[in-house]
Every structure is written in C-alpha cells, then in structure tokens.
Protein backbone atom coordinates (compact mmCIF):
# COMPACT_ATOMS: atom_id res chain seq x y z
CA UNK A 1 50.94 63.75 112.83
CA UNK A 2 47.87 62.77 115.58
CA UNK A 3 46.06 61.27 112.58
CA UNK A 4 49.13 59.21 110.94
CA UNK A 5 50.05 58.26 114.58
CA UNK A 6 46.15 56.30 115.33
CA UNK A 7 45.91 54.84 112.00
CA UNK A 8 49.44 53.06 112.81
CA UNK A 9 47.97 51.93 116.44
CA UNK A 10 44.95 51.35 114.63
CA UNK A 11 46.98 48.62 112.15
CA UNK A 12 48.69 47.42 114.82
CA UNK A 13 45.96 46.52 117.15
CA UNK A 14 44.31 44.93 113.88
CA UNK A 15 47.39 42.89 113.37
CA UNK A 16 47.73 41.42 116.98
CA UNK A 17 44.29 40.97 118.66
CA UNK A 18 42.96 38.84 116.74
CA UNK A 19 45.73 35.93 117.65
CA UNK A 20 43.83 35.91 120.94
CA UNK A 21 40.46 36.71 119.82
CA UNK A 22 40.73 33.50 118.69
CA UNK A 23 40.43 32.10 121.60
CA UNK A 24 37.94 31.92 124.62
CA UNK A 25 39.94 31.71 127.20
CA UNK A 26 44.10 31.41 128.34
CA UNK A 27 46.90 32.39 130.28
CA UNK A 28 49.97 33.97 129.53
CA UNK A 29 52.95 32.13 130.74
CA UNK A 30 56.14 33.48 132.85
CA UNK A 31 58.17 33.87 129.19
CA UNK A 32 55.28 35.62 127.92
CA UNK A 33 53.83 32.74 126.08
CA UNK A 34 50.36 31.98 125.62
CA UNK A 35 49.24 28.94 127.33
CA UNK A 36 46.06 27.01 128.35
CA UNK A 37 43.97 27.93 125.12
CA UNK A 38 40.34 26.83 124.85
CA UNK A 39 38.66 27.70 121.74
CA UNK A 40 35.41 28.93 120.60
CA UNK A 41 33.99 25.48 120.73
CA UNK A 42 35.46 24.58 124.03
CA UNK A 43 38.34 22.59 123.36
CA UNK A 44 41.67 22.83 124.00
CA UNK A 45 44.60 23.93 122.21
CA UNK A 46 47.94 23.89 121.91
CA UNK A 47 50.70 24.22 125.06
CA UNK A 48 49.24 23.47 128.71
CA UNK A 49 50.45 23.26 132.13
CA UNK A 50 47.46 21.23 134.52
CA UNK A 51 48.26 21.56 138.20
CA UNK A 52 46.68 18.99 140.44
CA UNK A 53 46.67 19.45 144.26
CA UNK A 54 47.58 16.71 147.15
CA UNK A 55 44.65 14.93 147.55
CA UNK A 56 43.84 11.94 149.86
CA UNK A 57 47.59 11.31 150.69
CA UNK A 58 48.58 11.34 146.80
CA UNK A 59 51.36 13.70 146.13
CA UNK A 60 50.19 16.81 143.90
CA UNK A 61 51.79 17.45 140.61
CA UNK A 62 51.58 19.02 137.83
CA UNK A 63 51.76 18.80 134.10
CA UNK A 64 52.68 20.14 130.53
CA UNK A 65 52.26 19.19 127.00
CA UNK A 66 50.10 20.09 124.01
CA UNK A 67 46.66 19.60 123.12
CA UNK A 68 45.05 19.10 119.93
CA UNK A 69 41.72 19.61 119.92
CA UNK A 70 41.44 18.61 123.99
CA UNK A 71 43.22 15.57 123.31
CA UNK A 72 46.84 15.03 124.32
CA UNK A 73 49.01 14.51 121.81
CA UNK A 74 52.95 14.18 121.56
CA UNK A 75 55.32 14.06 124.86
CA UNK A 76 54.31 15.07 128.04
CA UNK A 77 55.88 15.95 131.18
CA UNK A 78 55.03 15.23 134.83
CA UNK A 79 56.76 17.39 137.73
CA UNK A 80 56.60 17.08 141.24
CA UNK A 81 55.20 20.41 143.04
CA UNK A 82 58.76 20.57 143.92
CA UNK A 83 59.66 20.81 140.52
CA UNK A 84 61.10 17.56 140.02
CA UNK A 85 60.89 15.48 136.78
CA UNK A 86 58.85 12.44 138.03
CA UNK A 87 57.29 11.40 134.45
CA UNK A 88 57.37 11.53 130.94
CA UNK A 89 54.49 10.25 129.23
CA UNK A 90 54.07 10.37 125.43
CA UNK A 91 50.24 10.22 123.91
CA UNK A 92 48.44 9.42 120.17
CA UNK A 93 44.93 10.36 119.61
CA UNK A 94 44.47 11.87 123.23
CA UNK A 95 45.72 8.14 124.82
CA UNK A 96 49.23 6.80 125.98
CA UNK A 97 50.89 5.86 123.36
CA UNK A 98 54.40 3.82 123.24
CA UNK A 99 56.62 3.76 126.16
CA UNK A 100 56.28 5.95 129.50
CA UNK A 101 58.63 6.38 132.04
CA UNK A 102 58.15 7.01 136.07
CA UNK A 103 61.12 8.56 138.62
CA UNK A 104 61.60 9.20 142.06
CA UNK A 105 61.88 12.08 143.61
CA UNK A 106 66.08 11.96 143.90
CA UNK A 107 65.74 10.89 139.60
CA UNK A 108 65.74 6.97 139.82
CA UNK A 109 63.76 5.29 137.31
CA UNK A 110 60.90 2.99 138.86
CA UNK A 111 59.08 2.13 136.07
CA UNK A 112 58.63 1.71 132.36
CA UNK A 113 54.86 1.56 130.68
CA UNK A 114 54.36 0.40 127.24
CA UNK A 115 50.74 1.36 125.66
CA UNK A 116 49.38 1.40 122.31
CA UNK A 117 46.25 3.83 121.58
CA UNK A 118 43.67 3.06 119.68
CA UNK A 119 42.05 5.55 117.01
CA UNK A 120 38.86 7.01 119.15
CA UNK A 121 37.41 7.95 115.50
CA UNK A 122 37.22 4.46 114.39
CA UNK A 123 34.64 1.56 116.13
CA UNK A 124 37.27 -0.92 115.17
CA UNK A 125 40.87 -0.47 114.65
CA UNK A 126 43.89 -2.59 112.57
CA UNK A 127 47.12 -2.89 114.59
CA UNK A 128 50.76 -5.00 113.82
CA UNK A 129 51.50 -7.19 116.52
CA UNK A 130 54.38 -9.61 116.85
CA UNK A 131 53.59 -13.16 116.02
CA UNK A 132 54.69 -15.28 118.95
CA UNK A 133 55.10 -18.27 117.29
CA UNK A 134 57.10 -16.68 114.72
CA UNK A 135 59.67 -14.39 115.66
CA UNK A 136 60.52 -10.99 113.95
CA UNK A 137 57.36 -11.88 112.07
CA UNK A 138 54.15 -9.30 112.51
CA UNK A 139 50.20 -10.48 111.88
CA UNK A 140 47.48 -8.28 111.68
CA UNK A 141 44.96 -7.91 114.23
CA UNK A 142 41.40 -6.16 114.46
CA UNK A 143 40.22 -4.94 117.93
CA UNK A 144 37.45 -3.35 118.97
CA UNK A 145 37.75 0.24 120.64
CA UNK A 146 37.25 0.35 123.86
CA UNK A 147 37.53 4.03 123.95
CA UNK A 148 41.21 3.54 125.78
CA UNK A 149 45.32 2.72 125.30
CA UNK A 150 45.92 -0.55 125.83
CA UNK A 151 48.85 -2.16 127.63
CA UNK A 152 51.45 -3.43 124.93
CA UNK A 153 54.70 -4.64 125.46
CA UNK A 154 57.05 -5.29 128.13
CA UNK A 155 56.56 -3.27 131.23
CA UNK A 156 60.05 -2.77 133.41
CA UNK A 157 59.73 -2.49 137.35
CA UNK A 158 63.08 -1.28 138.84
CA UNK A 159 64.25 -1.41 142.29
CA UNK A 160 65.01 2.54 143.41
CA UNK A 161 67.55 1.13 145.88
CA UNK A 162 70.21 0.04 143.00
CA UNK A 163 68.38 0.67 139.76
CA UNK A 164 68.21 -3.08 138.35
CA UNK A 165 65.24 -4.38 136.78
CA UNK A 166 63.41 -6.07 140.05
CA UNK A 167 60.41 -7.57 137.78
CA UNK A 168 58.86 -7.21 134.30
CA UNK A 169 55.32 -7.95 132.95
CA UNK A 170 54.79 -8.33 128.92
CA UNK A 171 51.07 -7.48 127.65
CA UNK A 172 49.99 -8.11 124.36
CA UNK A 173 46.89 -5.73 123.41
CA UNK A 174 45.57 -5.27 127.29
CA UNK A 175 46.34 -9.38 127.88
CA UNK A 176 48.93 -10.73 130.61
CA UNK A 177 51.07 -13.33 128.83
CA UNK A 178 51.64 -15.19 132.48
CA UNK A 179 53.53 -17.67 130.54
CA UNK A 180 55.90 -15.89 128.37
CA UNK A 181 59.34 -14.62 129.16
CA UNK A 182 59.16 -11.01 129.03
CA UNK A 183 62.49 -9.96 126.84
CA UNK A 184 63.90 -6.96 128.26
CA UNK A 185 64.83 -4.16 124.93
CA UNK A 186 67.91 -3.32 126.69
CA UNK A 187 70.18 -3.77 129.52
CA UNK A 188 69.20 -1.97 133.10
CA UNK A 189 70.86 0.93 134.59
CA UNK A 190 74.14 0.73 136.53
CA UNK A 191 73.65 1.56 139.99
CA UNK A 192 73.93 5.35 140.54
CA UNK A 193 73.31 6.58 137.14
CA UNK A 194 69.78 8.47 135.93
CA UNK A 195 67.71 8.29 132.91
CA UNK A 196 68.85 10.95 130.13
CA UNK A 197 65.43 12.41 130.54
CA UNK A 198 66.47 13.56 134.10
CA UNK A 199 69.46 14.22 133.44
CA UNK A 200 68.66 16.78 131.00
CA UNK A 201 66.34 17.98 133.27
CA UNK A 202 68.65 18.56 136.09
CA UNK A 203 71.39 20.48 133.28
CA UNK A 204 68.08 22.93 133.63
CA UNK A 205 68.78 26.08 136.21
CA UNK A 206 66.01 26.09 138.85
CA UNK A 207 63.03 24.35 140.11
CA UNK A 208 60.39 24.06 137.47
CA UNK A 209 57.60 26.31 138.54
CA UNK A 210 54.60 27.53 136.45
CA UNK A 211 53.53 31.20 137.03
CA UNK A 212 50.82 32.57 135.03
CA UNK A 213 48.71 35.16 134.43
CA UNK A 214 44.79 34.84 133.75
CA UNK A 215 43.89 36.09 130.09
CA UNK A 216 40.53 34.79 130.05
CA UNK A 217 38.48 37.18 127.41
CA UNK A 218 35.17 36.71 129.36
C-alpha cells in the first residue's frame, strides 16, 4: 500500500510541476491563477497585472492584459487604485493598436485614441489608408518603422460635464490634418449615460483589487 501510494504522488507531482517549471518566475493570483510569467529567456508571458504607484502628483494605477513574448497584445485594462475602470487600451505587436478609450473616475468618457502599430519585425511596413481625395477608396502606403504606434484616425475629446464631443483631432499615419474636417464614426453620448465598457464593469461586485502571492522559483 506505502509503495502504490508514492508512485501515485510520484505521477502526480510529474504531471503538475512541470507547468511551472516552465517558468522563471510568477505569481499566483487571488482565484488561484497563475499570473505574471517570465520565461526562461526573460520574457513575459501570458496574463499580467502591472501596478504603478502615485508618482509626482500622477494618480497610481494599475493594469492587466496578456503578454506575448513581453509584448502586449490584445485588450487591456487600466484601473484606478480605487478600482475604477479608467481605460481600455487594445495593442498589436506590443503597440496601441485601433481605438482606446479614457474615463473618469465617476465612468464618463473623456477621450477616444485611434493608433495603428506598426510590425517591429519589419524595417518597413505596408498599411491601407483612406484616400482623401477619393472617398471609400483605400491606397497603399509604405512607412518606415519608427519602432512605435502611430496616431490614425479621428481622436474624440469629450466634455466630462455633459458627455458631448467638446473637440476632435483626425491624424493620418502620426500627421495632423489641420485642414480637414474630422468625421465623427458615431453620434456622442447623451448626457448621463456611460460607455458599455463601464457599465459592464460596474454590473461587477466589488472594487477591483489584485492580491497575489509571490511564486518566484529562484
């Protein structure tokens, strides 16, 4: 029975470590999740949370999304150290990447970003823009990478106090179009109302706050 009994233990510990010998360090999240992976070659992987402390005035916050080999990738999610949605950002090749939206602390939107990222693996990268002197028509372009997102589209300023548009900005590939009449995608919103994305957030029991435990291997 002793013998049958450490050859089980002995499959099961076979069976399970090695999902975090994997990796060099992590934390294990409230749920019980594994979080904050950095692999054998130093990067990081999959699910993170990055907290970031007042500094210099600035309000602290903190931050989740996933990593693909230490570059962000997909949505990600910006929360007030009060545990209020404040941002949700969404990122291609480890840049921003389409458009990103900014709230206050009581859920008002302020602001809407639009970015395009550019391939970091490539010196020179092919992008579809909108031809301006023919509508609904795209040409392509060839731009050299900077290394960075670049601004793209119409970008929405909105006035907290009744949640109209107060001014917009349109960018084409990092440039200010001064001249051009920035075309708004949809209509703002009515006073009062939030963004889905906060709303969803606020159907959401509790403050969002990140406890984890250390499960560094070293």
């Amino acid at each position: 029975m002793g013998r049958t009994f450490f050859f089980f233990l002995f499959i099961f510990l076979a069976a399970t470590v090695p999902g975090y010998s994997q990796w060099k360090t992590y934390i294990i999240g409230p749920k019980g999740d594994t979080l904050n992976c950095v692999d054998k070659l130093d990067r990081k992987q999959g699910r993170w949370v990055n907290h970031f402390d007042e500094i210099r005035g600035e309000p602290g916050y903190e931050e989740e999304g996933v990593y693909q080999n230490s570059r962000k990738e997909g949505t990600w999610r910006l929360y007030s150290l009060q545990g209020d949605l404040i941002g949700v950002e969404y990122f291609k090749w480890g840049f921003k990447d389409g458009v990103c939206q900014y709230f206050g602390i009581n859920g008002t939107l302020l602001r809407e970003e639009s970015w395009r990222a550019l391939n970091p693996d490539k010196l020179y990268d092919t992008l579809q823009i909108e031809d301006i002197d023919h509508l609904d028509h795209y040409k392509t372009v060839v731009v050299k990478n900077e290394g960075a997102a670049l601004k793209d589209g119409v970008w929405k300023f909105y006035d907290p106090s009744t949640g109209e548009i107060a001014r917009t900005e349109k960018y084409t590939l990092g440039k200010l179009e001064k001249n051009a009449a920035a075309q708004t995608a949809a209509a703002p919103p009515k006073t009062g109302t939030k963004p889905k994305e906060v709303l969803d957030f606020e159907k959401k029991t509790g403050k969002k706050k990140v406890k984890v435990q250390d499960g560094s291997v070293y």
